[in-house]
PDB file of N, CA and C in Angstrom:
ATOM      1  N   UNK A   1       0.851  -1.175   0.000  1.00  0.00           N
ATOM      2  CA  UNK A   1       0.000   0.000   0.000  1.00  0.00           C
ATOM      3  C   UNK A   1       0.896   1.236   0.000  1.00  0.00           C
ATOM      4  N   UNK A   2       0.385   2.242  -0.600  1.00  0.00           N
ATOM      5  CA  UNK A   2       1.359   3.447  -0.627  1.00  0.00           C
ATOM      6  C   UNK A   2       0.566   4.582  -0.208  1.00  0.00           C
ATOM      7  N   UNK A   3       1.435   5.544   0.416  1.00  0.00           N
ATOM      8  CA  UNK A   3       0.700   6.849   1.426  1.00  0.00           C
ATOM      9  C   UNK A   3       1.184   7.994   1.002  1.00  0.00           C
ATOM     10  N   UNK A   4       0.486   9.068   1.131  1.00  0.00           N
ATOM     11  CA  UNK A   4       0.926   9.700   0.777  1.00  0.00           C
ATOM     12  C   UNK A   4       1.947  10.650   1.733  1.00  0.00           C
ATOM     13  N   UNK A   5       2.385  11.863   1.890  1.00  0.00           N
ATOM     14  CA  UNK A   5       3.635  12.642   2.019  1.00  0.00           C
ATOM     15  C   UNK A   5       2.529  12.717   3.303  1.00  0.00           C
ATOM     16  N   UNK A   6       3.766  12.791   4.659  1.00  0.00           N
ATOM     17  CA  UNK A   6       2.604  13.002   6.102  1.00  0.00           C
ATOM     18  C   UNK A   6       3.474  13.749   6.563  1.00  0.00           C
ATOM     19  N   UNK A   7       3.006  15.001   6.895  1.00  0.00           N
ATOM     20  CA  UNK A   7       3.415  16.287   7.736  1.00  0.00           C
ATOM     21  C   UNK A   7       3.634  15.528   9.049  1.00  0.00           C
ATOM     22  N   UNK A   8       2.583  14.771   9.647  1.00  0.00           N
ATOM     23  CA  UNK A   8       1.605  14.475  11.314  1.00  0.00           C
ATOM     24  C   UNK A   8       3.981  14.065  11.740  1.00  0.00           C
ATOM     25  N   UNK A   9       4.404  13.021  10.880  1.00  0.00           N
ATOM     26  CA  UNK A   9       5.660  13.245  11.427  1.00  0.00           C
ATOM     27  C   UNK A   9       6.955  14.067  11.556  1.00  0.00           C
ATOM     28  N   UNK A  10       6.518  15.264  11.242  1.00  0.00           N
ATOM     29  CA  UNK A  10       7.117  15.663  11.564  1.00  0.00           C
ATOM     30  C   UNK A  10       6.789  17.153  13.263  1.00  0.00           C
ATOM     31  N   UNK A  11       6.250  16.506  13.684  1.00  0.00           N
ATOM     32  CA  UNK A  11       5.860  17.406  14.658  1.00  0.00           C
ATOM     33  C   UNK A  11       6.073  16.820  15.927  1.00  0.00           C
ATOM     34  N   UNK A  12       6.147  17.856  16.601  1.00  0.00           N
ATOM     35  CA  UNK A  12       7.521  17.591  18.215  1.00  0.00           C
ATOM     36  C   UNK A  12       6.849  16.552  18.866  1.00  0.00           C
ATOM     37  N   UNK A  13       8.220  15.522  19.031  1.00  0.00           N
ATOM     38  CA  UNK A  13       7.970  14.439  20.105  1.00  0.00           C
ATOM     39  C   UNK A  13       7.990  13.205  18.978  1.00  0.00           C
ATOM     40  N   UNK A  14       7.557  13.439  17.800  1.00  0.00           N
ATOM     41  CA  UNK A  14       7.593  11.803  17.279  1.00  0.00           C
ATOM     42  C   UNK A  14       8.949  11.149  16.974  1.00  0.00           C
ATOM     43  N   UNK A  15      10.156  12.113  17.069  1.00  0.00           N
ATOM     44  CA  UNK A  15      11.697  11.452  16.668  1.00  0.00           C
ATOM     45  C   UNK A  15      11.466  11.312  18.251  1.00  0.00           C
ATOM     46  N   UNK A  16      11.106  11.162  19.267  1.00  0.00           N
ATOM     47  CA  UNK A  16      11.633  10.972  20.333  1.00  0.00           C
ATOM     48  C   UNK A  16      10.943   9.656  20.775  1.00  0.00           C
ATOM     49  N   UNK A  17       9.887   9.612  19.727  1.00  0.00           N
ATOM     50  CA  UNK A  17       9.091   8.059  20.208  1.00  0.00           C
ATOM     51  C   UNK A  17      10.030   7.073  19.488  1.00  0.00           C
ATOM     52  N   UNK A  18      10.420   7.141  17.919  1.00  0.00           N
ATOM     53  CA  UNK A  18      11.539   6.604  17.204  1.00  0.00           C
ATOM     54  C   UNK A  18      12.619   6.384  18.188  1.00  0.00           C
ATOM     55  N   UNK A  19      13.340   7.436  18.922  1.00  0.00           N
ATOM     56  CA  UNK A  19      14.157   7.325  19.546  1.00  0.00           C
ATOM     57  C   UNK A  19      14.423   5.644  20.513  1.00  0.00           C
ATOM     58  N   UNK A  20      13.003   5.658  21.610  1.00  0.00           N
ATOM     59  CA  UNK A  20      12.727   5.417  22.339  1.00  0.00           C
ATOM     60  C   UNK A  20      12.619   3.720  21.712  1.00  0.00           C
ATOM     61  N   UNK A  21      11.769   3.340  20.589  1.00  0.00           N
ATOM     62  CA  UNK A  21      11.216   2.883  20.460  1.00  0.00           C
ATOM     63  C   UNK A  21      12.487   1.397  19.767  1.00  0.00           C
ATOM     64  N   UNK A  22      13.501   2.182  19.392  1.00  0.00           N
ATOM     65  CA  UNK A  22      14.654   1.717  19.150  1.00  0.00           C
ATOM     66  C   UNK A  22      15.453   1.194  20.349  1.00  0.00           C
ATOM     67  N   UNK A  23      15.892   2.308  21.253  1.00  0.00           N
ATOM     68  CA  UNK A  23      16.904   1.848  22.092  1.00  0.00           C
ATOM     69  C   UNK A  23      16.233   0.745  23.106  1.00  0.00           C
ATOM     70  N   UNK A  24      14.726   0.586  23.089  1.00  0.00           N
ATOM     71  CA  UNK A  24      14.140  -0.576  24.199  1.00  0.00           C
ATOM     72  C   UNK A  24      14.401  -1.546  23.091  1.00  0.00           C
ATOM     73  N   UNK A  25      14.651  -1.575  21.937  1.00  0.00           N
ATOM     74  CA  UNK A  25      14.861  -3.275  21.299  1.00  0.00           C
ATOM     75  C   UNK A  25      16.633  -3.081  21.496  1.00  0.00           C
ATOM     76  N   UNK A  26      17.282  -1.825  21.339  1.00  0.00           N
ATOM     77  CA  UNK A  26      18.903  -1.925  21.561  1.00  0.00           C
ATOM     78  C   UNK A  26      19.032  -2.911  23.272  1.00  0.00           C
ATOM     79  N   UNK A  27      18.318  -2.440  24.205  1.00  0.00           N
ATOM     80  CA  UNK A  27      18.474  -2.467  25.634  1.00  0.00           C
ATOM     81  C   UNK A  27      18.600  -4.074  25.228  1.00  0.00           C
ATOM     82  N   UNK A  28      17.573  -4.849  24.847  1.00  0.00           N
ATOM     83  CA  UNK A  28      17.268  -6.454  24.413  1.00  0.00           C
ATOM     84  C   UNK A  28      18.106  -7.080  23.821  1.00  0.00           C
ATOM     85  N   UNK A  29      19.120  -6.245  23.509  1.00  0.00           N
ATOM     86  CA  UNK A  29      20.163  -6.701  22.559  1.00  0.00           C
ATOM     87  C   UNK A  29      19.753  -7.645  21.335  1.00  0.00           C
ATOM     88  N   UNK A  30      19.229  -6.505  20.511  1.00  0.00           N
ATOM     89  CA  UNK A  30      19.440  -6.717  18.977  1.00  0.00           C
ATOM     90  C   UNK A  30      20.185  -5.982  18.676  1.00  0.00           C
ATOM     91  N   UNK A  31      21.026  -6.377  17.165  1.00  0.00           N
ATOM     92  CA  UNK A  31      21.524  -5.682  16.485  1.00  0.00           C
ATOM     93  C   UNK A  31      21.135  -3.997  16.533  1.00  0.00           C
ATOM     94  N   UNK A  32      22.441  -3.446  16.330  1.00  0.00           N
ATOM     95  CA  UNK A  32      21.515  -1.679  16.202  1.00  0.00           C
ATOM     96  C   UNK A  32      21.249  -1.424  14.587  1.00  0.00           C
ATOM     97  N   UNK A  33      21.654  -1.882  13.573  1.00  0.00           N
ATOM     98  CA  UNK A  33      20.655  -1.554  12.408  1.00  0.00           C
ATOM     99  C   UNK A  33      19.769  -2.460  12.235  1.00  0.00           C
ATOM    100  N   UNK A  34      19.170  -3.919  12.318  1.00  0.00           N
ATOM    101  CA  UNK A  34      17.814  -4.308  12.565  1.00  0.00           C
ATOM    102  C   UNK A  34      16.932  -3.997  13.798  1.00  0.00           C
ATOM    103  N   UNK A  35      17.778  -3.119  14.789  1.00  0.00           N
ATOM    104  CA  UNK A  35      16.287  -2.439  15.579  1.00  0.00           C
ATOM    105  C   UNK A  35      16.153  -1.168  14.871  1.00  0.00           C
ATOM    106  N   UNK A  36      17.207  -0.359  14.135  1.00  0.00           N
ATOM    107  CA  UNK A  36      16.944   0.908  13.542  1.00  0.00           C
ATOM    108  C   UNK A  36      16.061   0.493  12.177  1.00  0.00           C
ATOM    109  N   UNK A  37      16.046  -0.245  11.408  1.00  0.00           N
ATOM    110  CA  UNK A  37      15.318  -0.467   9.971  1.00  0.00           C
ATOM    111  C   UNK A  37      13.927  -0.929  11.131  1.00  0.00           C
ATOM    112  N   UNK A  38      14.196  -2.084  11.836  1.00  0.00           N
ATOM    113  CA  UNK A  38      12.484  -2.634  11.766  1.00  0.00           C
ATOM    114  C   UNK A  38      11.717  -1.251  12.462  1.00  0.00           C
ATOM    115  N   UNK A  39      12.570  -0.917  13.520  1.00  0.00           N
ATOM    116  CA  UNK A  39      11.619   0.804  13.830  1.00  0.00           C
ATOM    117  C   UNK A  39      11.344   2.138  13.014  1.00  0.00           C
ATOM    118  N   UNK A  40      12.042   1.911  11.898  1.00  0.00           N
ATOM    119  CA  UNK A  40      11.802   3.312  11.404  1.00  0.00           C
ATOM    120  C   UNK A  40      10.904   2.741  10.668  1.00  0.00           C
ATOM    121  N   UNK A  41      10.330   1.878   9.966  1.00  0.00           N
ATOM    122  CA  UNK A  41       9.646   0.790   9.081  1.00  0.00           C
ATOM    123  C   UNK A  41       8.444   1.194   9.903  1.00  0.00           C
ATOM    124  N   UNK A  42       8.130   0.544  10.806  1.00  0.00           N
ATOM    125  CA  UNK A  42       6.676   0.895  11.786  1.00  0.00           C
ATOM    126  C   UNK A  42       6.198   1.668  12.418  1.00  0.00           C
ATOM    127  N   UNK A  43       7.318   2.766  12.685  1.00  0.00           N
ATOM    128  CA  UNK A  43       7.383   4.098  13.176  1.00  0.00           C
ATOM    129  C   UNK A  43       6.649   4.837  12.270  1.00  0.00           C
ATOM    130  N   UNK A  44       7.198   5.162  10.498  1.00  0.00           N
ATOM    131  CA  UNK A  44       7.137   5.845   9.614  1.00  0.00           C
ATOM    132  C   UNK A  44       5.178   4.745   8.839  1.00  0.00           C
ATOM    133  N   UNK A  45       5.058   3.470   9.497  1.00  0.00           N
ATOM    134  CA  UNK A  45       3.339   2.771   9.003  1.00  0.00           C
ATOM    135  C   UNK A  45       2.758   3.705  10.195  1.00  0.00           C
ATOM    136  N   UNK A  46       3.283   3.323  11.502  1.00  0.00           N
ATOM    137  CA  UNK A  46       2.010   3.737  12.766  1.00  0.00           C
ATOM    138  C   UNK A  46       1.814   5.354  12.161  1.00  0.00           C
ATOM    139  N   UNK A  47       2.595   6.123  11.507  1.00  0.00           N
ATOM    140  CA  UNK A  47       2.229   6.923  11.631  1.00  0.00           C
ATOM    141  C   UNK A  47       1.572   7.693  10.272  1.00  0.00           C
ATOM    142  N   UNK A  48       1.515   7.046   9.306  1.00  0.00           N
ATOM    143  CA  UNK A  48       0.975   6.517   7.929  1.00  0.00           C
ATOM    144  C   UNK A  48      -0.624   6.404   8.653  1.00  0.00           C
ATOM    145  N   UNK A  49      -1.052   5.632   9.723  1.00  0.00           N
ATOM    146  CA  UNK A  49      -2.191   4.847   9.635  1.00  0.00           C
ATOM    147  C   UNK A  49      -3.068   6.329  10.626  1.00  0.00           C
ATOM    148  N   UNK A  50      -2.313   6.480  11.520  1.00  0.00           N
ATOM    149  CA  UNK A  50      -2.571   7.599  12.470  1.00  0.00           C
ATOM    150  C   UNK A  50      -3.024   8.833  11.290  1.00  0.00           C
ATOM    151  N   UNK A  51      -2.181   9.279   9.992  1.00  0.00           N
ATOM    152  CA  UNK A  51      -2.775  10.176   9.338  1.00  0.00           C
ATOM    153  C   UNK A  51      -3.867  10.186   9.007  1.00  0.00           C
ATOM    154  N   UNK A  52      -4.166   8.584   8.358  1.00  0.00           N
ATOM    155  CA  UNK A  52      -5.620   8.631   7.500  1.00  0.00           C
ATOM    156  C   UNK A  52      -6.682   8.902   8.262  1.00  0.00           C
ATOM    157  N   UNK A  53      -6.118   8.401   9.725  1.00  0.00           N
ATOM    158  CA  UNK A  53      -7.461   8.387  10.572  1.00  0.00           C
ATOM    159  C   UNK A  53      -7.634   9.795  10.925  1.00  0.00           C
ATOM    160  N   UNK A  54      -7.161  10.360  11.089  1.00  0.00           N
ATOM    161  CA  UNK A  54      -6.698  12.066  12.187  1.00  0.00           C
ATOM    162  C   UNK A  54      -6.424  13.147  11.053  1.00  0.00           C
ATOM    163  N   UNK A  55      -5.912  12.434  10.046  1.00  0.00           N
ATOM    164  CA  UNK A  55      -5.231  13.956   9.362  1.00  0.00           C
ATOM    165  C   UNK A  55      -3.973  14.346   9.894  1.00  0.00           C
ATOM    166  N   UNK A  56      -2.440  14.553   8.966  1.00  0.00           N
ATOM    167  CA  UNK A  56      -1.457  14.301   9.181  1.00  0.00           C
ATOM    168  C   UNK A  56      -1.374  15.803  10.117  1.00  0.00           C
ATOM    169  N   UNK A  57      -1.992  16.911   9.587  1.00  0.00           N
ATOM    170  CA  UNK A  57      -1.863  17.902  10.503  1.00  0.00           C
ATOM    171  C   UNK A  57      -2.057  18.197  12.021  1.00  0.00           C
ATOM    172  N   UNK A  58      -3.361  17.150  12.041  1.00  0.00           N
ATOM    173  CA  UNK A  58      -3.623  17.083  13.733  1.00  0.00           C
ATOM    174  C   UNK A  58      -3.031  16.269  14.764  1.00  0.00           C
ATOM    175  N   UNK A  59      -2.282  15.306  14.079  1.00  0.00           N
ATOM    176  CA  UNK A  59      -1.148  14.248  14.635  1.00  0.00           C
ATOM    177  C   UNK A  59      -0.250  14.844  15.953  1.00  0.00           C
ATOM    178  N   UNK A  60      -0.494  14.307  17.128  1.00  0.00           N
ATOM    179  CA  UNK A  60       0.925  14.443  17.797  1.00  0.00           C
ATOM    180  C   UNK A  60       1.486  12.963  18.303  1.00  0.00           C
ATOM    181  N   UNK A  61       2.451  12.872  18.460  1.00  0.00           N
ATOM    182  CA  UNK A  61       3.302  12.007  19.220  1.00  0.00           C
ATOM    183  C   UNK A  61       2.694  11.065  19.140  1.00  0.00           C
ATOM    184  N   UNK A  62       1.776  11.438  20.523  1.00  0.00           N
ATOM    185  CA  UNK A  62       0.750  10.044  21.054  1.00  0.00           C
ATOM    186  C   UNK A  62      -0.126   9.230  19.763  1.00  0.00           C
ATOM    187  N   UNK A  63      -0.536  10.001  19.124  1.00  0.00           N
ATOM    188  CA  UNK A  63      -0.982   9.164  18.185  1.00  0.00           C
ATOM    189  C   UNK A  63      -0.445   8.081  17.047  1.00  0.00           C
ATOM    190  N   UNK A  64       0.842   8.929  16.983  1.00  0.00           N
ATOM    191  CA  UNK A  64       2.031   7.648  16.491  1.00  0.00           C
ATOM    192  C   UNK A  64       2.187   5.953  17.227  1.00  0.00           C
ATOM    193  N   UNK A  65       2.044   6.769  18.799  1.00  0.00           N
ATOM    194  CA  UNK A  65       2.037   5.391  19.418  1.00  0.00           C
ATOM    195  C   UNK A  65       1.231   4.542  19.748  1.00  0.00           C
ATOM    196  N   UNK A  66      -0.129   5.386  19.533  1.00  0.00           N
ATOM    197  CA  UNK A  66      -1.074   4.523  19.476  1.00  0.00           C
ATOM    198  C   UNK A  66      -1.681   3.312  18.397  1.00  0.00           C
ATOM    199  N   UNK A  67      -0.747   3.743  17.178  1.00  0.00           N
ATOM    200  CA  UNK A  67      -1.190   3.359  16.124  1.00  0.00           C
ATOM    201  C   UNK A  67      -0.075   2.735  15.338  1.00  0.00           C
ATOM    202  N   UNK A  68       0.733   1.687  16.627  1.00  0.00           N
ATOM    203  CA  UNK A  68       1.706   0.789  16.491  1.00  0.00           C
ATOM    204  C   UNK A  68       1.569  -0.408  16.482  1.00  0.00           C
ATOM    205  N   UNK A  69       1.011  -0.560  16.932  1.00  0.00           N
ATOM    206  CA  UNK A  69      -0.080  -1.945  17.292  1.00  0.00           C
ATOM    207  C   UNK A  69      -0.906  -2.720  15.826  1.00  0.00           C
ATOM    208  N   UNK A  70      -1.761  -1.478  15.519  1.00  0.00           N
ATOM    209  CA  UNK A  70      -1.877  -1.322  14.091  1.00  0.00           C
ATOM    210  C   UNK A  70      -1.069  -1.299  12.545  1.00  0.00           C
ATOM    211  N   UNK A  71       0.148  -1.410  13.268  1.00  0.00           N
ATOM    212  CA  UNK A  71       0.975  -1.232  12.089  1.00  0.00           C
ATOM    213  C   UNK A  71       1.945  -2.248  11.965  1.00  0.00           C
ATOM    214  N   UNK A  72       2.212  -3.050  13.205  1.00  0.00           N
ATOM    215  CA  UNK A  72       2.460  -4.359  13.615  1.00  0.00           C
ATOM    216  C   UNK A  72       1.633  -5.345  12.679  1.00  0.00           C
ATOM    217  N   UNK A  73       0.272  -5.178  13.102  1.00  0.00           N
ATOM    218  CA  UNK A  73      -0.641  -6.231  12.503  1.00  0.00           C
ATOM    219  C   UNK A  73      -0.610  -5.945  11.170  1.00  0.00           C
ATOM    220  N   UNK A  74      -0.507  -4.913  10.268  1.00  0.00           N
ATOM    221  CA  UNK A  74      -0.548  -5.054   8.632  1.00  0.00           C
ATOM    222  C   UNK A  74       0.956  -5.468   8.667  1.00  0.00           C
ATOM    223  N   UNK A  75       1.774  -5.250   9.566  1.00  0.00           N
ATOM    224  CA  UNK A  75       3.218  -5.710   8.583  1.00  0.00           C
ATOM    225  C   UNK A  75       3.626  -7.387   8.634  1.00  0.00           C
ATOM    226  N   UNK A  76       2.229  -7.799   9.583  1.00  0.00           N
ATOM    227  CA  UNK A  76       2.211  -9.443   9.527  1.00  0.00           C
ATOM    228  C   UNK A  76       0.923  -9.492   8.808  1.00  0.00           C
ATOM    229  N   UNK A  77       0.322  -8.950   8.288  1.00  0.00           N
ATOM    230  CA  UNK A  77      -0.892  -9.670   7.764  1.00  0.00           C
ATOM    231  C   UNK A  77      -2.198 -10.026   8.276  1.00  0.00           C
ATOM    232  N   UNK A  78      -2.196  -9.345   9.571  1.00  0.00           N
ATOM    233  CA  UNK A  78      -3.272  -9.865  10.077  1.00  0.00           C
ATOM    234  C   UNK A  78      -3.724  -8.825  10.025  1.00  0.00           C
ATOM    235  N   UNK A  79      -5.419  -9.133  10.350  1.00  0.00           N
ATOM    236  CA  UNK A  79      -6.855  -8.088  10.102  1.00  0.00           C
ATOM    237  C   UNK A  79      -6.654  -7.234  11.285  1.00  0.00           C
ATOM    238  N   UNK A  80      -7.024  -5.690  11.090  1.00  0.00           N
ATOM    239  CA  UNK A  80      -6.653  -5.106  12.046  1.00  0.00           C
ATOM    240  C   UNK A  80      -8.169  -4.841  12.894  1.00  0.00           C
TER     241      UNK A  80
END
């Protein structure tokens, strides 16, 4: 599926969920470029999915993270 251009990431706090969202799979000890690709990958869907619903303009943070879960399940295939 392809999306279009989303403002919603670039607005304060979502590089800090990326941030975050990385160094808890670094802490687990994975590799640091397969926790950096698989997070920026679901980081850059949750927040793909968060636009359509919200509108990329009204997006903050939280809604990135809410809509990880969601972006998990399309990147396995399952019905969301």
């Amino acid at each position: 599926m392809s999306y279009p251009p989303n403002p919603g990431l670039g607005t304060g706090g979502t590089g800090d969920v990326l941030t975050g969202l990385i160094g808890g799979l670094l802490a687990q000890g994975q590799e640091p470029e397969d926790a950096t690709v698989t997070w920026v990958f679901l980081h850059g869907l949750a927040g793909d999915l968060a636009a359509i619903e919200l509108g990329g303009r009204a997006m903050i943070a939280g809604d990135v993270i809410a809509h990880l879960g969601a972006a998990f399940r399309e990147l396995v295939g399952e019905n969301a």
